[in-house]
PDB file of N, CA and C in Angstrom:
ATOM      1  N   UNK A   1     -10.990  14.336  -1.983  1.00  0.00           N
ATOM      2  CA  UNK A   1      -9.918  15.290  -1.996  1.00  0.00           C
ATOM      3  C   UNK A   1     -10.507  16.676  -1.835  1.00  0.00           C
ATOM      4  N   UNK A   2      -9.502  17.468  -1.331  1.00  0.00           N
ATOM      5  CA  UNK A   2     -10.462  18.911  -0.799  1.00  0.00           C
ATOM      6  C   UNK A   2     -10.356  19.896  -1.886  1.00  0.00           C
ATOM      7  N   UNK A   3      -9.224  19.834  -2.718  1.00  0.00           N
ATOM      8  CA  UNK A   3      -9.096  20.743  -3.772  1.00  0.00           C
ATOM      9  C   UNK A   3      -8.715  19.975  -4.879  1.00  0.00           C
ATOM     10  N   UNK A   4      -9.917  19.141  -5.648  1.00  0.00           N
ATOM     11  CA  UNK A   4      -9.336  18.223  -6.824  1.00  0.00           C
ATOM     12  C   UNK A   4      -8.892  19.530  -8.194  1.00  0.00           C
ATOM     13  N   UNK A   5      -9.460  20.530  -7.844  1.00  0.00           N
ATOM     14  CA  UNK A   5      -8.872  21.562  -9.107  1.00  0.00           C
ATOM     15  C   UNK A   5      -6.883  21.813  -9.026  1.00  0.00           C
ATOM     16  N   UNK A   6      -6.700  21.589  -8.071  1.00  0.00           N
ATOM     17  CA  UNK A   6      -5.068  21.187  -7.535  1.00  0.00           C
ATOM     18  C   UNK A   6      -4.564  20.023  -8.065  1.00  0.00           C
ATOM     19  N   UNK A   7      -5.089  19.264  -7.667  1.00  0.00           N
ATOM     20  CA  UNK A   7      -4.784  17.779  -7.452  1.00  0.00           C
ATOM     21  C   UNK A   7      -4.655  17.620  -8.990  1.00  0.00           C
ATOM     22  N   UNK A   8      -5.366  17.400  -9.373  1.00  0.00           N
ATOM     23  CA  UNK A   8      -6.090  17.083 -10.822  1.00  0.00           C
ATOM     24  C   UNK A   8      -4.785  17.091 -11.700  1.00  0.00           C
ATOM     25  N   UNK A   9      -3.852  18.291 -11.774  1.00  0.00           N
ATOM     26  CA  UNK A   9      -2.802  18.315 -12.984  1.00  0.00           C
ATOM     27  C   UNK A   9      -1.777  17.950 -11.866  1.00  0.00           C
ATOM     28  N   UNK A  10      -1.492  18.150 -10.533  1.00  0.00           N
ATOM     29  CA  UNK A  10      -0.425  17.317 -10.243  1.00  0.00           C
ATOM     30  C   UNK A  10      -0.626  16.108 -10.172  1.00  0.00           C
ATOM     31  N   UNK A  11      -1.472  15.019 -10.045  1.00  0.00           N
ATOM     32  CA  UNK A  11      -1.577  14.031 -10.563  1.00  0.00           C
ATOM     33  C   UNK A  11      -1.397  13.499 -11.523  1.00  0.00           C
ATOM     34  N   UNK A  12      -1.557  14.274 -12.429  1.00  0.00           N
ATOM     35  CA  UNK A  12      -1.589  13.742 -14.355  1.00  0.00           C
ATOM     36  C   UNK A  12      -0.119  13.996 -14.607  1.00  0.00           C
ATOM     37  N   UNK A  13       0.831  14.839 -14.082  1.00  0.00           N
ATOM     38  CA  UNK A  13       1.739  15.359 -13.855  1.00  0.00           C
ATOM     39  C   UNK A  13       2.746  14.095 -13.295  1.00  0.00           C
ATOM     40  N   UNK A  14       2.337  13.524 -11.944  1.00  0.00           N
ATOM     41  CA  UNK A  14       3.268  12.472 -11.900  1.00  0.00           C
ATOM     42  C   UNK A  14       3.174  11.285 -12.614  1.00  0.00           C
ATOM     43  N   UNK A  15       1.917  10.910 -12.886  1.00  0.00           N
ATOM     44  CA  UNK A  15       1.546   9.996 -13.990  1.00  0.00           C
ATOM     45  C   UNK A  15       2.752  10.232 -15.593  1.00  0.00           C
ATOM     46  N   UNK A  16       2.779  10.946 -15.972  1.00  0.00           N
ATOM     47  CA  UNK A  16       3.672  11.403 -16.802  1.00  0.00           C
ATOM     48  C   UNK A  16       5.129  11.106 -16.537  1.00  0.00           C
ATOM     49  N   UNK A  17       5.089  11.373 -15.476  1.00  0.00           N
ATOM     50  CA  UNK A  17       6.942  11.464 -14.902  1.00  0.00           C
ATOM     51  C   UNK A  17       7.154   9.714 -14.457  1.00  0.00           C
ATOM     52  N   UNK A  18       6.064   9.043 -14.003  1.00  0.00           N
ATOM     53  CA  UNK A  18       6.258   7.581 -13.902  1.00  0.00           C
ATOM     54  C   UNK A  18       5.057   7.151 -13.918  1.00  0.00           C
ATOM     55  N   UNK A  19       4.512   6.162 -14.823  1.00  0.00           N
ATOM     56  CA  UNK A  19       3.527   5.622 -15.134  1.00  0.00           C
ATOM     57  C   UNK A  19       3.339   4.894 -14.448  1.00  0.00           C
ATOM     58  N   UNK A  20       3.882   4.398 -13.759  1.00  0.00           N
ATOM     59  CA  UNK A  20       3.912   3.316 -13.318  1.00  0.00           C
ATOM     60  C   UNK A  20       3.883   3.109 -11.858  1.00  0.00           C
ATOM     61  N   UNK A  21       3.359   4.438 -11.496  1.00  0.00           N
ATOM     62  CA  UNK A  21       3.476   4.971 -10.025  1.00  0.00           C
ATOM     63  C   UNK A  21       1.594   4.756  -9.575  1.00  0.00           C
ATOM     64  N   UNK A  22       1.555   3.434  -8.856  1.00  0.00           N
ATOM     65  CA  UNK A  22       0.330   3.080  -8.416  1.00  0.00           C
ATOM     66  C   UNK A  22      -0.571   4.080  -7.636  1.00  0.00           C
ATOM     67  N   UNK A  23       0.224   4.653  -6.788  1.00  0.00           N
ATOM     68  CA  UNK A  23      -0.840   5.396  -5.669  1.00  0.00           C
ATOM     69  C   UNK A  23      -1.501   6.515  -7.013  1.00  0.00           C
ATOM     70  N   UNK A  24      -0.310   7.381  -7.823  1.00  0.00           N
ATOM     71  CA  UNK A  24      -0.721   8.643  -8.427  1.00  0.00           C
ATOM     72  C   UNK A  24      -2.489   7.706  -9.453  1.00  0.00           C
ATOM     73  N   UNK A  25      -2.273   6.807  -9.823  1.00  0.00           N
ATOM     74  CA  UNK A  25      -3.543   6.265 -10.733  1.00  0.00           C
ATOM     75  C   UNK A  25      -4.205   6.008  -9.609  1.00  0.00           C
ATOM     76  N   UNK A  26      -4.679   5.470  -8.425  1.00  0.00           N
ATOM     77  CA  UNK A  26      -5.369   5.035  -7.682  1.00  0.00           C
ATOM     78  C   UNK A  26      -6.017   6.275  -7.408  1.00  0.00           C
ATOM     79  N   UNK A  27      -4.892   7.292  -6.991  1.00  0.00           N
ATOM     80  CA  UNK A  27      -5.963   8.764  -6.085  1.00  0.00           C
ATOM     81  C   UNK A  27      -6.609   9.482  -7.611  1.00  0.00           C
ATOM     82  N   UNK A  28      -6.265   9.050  -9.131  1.00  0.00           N
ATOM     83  CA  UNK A  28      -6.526   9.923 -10.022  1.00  0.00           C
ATOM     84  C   UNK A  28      -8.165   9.305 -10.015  1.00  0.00           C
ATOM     85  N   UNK A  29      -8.086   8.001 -10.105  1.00  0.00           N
ATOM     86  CA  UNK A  29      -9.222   7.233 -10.225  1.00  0.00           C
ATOM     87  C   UNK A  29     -10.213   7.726  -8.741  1.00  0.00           C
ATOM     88  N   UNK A  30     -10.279   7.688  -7.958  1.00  0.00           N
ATOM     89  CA  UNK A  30     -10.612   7.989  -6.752  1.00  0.00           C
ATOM     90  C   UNK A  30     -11.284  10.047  -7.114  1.00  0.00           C
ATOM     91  N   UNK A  31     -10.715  10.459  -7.636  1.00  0.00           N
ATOM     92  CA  UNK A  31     -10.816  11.796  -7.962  1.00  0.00           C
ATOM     93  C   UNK A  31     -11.593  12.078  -9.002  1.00  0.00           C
ATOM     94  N   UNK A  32     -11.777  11.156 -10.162  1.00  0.00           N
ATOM     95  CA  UNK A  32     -12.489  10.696 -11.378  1.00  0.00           C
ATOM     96  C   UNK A  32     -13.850   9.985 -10.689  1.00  0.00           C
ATOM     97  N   UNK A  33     -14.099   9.307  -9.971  1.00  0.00           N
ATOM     98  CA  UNK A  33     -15.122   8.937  -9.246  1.00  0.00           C
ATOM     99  C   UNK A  33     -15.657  10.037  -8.463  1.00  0.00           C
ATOM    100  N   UNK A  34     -14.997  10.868  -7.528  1.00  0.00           N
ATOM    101  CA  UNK A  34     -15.966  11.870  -6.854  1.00  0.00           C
ATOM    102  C   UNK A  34     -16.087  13.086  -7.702  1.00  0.00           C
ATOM    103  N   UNK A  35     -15.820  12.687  -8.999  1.00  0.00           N
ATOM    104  CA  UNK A  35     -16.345  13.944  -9.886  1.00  0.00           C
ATOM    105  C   UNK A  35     -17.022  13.393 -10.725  1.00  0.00           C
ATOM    106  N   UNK A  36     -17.604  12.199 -10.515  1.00  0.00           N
ATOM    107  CA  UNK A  36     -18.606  11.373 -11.409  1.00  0.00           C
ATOM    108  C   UNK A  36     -18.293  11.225 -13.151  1.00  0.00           C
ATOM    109  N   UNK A  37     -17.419  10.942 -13.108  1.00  0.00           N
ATOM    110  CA  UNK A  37     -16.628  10.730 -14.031  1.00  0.00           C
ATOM    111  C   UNK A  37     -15.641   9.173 -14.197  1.00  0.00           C
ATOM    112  N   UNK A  38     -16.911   8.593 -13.934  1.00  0.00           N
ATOM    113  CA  UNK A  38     -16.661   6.863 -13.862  1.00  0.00           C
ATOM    114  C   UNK A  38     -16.135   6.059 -15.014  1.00  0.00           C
ATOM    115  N   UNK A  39     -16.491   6.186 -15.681  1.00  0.00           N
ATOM    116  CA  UNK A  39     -15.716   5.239 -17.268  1.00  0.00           C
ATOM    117  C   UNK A  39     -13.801   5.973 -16.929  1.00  0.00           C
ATOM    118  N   UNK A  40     -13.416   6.973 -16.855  1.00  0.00           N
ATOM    119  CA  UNK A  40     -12.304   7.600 -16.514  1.00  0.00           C
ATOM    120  C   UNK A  40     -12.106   6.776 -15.266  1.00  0.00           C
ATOM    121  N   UNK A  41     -12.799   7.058 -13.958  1.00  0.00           N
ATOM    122  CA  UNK A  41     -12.488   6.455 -12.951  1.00  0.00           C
ATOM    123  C   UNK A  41     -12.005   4.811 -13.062  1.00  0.00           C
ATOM    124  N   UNK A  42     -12.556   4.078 -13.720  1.00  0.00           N
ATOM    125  CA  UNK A  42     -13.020   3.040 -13.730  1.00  0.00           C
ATOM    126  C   UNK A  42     -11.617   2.412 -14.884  1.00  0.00           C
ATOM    127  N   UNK A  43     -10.885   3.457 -15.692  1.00  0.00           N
ATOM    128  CA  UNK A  43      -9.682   2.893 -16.272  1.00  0.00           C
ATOM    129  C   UNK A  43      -8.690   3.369 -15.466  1.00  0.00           C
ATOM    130  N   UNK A  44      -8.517   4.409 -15.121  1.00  0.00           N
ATOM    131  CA  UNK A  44      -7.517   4.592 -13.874  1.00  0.00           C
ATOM    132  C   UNK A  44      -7.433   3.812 -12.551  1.00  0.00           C
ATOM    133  N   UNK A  45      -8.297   2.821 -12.220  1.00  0.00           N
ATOM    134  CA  UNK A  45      -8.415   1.794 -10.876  1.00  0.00           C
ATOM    135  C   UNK A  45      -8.192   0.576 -11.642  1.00  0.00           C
ATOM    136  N   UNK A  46      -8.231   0.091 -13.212  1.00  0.00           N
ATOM    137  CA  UNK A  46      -7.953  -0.689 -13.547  1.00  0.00           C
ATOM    138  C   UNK A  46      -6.488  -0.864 -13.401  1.00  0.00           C
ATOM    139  N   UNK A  47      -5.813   0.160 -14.122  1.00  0.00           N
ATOM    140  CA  UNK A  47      -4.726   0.564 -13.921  1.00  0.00           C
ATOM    141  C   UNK A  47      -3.832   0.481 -12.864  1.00  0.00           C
ATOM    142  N   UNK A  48      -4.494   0.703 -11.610  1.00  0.00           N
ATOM    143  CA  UNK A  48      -3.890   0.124 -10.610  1.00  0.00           C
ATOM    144  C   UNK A  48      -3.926  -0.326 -10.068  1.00  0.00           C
ATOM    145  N   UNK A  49      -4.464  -1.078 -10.158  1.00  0.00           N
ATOM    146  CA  UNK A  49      -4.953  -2.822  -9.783  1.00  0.00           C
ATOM    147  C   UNK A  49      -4.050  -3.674 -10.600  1.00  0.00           C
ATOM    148  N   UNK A  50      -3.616  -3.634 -12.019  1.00  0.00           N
ATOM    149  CA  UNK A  50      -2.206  -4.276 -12.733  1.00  0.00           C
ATOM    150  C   UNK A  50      -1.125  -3.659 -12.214  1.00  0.00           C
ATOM    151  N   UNK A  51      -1.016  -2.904 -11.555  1.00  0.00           N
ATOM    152  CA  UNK A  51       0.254  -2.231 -10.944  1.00  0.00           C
ATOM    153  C   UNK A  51       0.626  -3.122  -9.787  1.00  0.00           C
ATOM    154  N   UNK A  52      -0.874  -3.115  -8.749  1.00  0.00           N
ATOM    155  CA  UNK A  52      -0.509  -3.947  -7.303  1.00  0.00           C
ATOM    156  C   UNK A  52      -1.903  -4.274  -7.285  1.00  0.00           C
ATOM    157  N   UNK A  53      -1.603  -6.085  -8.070  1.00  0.00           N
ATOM    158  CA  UNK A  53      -2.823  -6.687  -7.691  1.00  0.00           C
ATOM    159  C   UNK A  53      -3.403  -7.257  -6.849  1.00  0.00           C
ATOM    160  N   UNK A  54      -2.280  -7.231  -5.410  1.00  0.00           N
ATOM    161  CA  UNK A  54      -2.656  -7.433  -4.124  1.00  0.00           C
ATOM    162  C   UNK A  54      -3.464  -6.276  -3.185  1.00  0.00           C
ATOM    163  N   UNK A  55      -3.665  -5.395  -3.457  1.00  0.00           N
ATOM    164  CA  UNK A  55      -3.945  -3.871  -2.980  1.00  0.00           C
ATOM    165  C   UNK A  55      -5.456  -3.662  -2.822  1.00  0.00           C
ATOM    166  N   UNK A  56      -5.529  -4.380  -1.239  1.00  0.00           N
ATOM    167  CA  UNK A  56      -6.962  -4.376  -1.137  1.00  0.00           C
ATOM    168  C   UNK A  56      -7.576  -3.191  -0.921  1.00  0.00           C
ATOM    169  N   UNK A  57      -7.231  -1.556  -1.230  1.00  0.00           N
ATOM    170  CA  UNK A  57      -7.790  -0.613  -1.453  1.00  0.00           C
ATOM    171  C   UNK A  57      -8.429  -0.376  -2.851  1.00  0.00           C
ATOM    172  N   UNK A  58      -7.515  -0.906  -3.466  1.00  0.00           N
ATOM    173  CA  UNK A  58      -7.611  -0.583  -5.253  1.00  0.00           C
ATOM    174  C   UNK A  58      -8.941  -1.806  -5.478  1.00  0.00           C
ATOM    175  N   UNK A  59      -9.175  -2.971  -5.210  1.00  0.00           N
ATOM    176  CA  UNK A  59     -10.098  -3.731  -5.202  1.00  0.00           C
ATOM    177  C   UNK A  59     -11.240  -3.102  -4.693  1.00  0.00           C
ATOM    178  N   UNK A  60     -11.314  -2.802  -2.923  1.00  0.00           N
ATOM    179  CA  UNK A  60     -12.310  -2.119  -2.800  1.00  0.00           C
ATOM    180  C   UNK A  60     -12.812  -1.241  -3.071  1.00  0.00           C
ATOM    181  N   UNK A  61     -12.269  -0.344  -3.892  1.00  0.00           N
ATOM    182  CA  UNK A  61     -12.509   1.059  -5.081  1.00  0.00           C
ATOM    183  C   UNK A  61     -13.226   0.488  -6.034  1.00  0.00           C
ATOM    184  N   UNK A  62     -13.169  -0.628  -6.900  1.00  0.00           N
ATOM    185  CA  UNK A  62     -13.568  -0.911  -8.063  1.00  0.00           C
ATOM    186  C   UNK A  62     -14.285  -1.532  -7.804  1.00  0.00           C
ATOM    187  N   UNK A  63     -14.811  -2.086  -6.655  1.00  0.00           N
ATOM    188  CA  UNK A  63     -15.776  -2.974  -6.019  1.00  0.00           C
ATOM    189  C   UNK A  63     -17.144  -2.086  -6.011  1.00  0.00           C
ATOM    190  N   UNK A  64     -16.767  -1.006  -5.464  1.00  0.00           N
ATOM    191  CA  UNK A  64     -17.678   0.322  -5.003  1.00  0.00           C
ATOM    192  C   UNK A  64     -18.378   1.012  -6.463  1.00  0.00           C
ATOM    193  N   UNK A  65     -17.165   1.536  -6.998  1.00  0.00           N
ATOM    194  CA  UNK A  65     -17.720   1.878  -8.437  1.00  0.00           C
ATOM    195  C   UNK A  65     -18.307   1.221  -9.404  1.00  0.00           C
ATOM    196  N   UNK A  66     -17.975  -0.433  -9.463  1.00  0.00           N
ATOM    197  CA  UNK A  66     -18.762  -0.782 -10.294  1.00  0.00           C
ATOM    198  C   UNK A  66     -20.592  -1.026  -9.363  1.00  0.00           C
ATOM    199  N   UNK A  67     -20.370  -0.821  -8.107  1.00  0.00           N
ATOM    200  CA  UNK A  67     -21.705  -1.134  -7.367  1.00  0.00           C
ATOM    201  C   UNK A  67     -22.433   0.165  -8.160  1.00  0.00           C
ATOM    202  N   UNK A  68     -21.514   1.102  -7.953  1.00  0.00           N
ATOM    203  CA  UNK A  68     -22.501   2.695  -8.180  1.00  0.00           C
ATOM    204  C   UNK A  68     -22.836   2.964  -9.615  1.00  0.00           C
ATOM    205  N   UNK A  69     -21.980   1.906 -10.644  1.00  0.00           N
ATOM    206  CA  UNK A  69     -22.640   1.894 -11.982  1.00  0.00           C
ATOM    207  C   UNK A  69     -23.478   0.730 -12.213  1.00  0.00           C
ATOM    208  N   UNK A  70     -24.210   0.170 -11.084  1.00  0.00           N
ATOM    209  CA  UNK A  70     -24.735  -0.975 -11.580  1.00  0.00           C
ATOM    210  C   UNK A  70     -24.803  -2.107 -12.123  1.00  0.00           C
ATOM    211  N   UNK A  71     -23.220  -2.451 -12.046  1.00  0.00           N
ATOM    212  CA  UNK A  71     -22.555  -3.637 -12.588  1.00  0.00           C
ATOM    213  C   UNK A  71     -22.256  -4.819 -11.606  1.00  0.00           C
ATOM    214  N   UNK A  72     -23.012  -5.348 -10.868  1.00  0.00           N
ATOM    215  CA  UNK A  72     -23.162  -6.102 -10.154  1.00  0.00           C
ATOM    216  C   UNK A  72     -22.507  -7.705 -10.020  1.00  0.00           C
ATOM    217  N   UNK A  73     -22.427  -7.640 -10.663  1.00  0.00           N
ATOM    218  CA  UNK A  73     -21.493  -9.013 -11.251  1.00  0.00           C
ATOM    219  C   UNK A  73     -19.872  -8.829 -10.747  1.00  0.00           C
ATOM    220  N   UNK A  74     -19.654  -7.511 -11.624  1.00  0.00           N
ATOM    221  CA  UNK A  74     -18.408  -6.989 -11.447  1.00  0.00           C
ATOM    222  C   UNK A  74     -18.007  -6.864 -10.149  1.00  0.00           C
ATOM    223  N   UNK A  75     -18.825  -5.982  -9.475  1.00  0.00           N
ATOM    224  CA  UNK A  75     -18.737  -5.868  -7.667  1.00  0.00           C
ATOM    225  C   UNK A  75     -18.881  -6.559  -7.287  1.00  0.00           C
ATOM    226  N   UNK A  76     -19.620  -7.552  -7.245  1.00  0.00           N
ATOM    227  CA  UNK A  76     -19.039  -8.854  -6.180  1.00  0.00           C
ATOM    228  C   UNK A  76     -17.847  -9.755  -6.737  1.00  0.00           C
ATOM    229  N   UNK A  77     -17.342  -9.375  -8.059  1.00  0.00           N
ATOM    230  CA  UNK A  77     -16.190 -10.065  -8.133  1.00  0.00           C
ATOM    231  C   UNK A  77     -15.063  -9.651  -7.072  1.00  0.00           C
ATOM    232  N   UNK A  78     -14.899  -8.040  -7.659  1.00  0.00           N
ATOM    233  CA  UNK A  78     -14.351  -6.995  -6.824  1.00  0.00           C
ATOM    234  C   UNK A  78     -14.298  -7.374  -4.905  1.00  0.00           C
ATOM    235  N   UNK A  79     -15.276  -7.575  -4.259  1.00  0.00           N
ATOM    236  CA  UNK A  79     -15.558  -7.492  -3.301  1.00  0.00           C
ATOM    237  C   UNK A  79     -14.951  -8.732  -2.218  1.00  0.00           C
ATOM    238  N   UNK A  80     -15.214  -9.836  -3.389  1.00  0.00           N
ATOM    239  CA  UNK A  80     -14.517 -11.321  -2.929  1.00  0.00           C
ATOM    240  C   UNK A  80     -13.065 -11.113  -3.271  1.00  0.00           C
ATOM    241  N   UNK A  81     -12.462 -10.456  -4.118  1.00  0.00           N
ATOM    242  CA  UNK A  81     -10.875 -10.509  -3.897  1.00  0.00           C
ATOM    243  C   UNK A  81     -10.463  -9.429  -2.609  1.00  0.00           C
ATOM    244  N   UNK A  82     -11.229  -8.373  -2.682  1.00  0.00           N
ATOM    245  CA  UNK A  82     -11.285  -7.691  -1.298  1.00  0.00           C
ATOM    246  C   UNK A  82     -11.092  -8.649  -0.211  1.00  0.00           C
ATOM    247  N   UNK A  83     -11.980  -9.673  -0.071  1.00  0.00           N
ATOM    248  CA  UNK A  83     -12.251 -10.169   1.187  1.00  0.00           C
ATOM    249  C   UNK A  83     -11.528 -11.334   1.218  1.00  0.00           C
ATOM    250  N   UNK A  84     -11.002 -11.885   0.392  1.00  0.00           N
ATOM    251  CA  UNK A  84      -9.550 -12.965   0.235  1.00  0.00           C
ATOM    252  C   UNK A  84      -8.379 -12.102   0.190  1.00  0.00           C
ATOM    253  N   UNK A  85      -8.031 -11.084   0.120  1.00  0.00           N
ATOM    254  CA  UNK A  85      -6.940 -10.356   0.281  1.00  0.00           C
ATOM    255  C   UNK A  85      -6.388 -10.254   1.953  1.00  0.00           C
ATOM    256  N   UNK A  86      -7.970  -9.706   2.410  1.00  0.00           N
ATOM    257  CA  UNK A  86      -7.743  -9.301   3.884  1.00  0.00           C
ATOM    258  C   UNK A  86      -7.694 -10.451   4.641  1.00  0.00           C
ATOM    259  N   UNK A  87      -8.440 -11.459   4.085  1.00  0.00           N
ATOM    260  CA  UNK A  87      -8.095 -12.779   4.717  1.00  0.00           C
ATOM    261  C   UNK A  87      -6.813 -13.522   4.608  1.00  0.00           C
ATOM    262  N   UNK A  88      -5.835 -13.194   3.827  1.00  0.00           N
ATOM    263  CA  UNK A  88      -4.478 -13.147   3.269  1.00  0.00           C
ATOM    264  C   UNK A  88      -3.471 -13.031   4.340  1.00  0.00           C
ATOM    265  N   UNK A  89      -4.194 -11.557   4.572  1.00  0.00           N
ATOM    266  CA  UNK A  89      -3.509 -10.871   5.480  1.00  0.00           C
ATOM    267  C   UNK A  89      -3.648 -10.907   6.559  1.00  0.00           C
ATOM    268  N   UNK A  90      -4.516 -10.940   7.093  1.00  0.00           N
ATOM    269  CA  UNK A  90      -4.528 -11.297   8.768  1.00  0.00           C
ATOM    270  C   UNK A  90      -4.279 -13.000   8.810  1.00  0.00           C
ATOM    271  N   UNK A  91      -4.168 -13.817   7.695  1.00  0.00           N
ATOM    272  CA  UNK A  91      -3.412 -15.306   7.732  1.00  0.00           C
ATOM    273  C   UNK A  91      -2.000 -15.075   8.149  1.00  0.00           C
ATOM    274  N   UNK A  92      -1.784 -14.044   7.144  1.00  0.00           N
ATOM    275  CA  UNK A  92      -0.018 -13.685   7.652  1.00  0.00           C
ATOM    276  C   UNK A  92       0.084 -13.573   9.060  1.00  0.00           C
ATOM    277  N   UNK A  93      -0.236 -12.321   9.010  1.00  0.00           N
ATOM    278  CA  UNK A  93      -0.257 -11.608  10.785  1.00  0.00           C
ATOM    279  C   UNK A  93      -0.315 -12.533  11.891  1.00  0.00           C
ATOM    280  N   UNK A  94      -1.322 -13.487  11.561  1.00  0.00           N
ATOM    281  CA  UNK A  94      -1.517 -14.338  12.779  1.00  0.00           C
ATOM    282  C   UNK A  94      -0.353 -15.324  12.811  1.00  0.00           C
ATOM    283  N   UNK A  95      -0.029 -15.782  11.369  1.00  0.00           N
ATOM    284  CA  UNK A  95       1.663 -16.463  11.430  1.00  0.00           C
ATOM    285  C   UNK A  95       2.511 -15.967  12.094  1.00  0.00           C
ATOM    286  N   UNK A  96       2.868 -14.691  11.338  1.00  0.00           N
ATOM    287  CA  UNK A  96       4.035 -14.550  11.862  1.00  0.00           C
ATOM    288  C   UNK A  96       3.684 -14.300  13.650  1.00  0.00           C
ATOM    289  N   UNK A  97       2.770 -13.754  13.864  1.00  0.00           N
ATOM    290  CA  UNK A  97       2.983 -13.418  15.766  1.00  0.00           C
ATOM    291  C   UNK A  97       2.851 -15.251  16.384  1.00  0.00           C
ATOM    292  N   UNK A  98       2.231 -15.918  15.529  1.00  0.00           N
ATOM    293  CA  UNK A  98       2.382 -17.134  15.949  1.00  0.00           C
ATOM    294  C   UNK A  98       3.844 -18.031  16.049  1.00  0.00           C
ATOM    295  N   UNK A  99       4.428 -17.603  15.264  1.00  0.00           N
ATOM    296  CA  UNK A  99       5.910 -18.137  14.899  1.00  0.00           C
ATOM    297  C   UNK A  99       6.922 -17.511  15.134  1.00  0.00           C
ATOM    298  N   UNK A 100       6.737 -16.292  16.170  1.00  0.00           N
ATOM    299  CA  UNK A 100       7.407 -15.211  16.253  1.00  0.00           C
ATOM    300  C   UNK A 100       8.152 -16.118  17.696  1.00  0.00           C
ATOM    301  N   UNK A 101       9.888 -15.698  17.644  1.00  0.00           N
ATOM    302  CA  UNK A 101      10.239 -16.456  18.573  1.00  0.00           C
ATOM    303  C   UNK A 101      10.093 -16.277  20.253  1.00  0.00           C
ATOM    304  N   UNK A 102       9.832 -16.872  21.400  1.00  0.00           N
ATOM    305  CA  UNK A 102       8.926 -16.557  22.287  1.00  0.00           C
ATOM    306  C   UNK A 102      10.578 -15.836  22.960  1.00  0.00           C
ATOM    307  N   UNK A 103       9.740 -15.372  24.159  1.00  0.00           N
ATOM    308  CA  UNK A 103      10.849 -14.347  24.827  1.00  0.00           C
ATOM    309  C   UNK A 103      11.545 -15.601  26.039  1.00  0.00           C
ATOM    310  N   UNK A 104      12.302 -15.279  26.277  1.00  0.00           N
ATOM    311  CA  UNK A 104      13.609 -16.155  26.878  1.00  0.00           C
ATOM    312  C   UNK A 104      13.327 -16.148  28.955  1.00  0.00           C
ATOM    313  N   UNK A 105      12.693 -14.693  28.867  1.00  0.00           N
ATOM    314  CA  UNK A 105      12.650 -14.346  30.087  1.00  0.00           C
ATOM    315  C   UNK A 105      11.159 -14.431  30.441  1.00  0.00           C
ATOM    316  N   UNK A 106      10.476 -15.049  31.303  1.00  0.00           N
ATOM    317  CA  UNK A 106       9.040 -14.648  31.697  1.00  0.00           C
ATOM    318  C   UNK A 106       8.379 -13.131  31.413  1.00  0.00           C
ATOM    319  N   UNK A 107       7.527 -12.741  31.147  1.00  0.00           N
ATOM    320  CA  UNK A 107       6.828 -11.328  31.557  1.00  0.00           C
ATOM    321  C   UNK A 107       6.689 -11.637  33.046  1.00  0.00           C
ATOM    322  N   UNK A 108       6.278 -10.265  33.467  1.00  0.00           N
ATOM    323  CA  UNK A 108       5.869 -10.263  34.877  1.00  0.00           C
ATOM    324  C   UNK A 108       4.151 -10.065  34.505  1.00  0.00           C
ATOM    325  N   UNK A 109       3.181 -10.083  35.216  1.00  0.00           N
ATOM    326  CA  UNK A 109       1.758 -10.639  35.298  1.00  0.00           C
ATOM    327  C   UNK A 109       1.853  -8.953  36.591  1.00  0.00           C
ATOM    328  N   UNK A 110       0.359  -8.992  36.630  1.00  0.00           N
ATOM    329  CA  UNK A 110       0.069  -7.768  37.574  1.00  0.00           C
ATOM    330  C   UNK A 110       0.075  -8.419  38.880  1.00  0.00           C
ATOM    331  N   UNK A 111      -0.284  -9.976  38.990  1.00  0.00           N
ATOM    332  CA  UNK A 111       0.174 -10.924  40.400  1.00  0.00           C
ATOM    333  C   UNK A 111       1.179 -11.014  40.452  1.00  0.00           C
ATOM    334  N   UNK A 112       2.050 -10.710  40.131  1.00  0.00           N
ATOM    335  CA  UNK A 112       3.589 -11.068  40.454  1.00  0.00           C
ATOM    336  C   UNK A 112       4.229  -9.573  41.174  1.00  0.00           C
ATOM    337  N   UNK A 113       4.033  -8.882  40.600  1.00  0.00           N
ATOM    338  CA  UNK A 113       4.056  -7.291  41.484  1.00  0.00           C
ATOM    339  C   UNK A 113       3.532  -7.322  43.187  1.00  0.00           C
ATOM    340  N   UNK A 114       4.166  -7.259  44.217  1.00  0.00           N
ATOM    341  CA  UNK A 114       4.185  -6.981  45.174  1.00  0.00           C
ATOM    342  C   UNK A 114       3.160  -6.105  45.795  1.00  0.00           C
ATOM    343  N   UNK A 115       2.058  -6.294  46.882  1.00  0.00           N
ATOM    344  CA  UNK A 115       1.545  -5.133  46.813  1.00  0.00           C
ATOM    345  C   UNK A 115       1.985  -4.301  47.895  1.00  0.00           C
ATOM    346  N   UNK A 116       1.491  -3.171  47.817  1.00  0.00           N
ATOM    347  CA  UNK A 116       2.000  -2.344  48.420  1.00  0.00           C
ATOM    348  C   UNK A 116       1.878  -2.401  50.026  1.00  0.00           C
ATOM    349  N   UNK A 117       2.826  -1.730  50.582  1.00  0.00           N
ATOM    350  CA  UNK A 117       1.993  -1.409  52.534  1.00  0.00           C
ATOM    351  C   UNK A 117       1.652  -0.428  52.876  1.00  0.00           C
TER     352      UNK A 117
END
């Protein structure tokens, strides 16, 4: 963040007004980390990770921080729900465009275009 001296109380600020508001704990935690202020960081990403425990940002945050405190165990826990999340997700993606209903009419192909005289 470019001005966490800003950020800092409007964050804590919406935290207050809804607790329960994932992104405001994610960027507080994120802000608590680049001010090296990890045990803080590190309950604020908990935090929102029980908010949206699908949220493969909030995983890969806590994946990272516990790497940078040396908790190694922890980060590769972190890292494998990261990487089953995204695998989740591009499972979806590829469903649904797979199951997506096909079009009725041909496309045209760049061979099918006429060429010019």
């Amino acid at each position: 963040m470019n001005h966490p001296e800003v950020a800092l109380p409007l964050i804590k600020k919406a935290i207050r007004i809804n607790p329960g508001m994932q992104l405001a704990h994610l960027d507080l935690g994120i802000l608590y980390a680049d001010s090296g202020r990890r045990e803080d960081a590190l309950r604020e990403l908990k935090v929102a990770a029980r908010i949206s425990p699908d949220d493969v940002n909030v995983h890969w945050r806590l994946a990272r921080l516990y790497q940078a405190m040396g908790r190694k165990n922890e980060a590769t826990l972190e890292f494998n729900k990261t990487k089953n999340l995204t695998k989740a997700a591009d499972d979806s993606v590829f469903t649904k465009i797979h199951n997506a209903p096909t079009k009725s009419k041909p496309t045209v192909g760049a061979a099918d275009i006429p060429a010019s005289k």
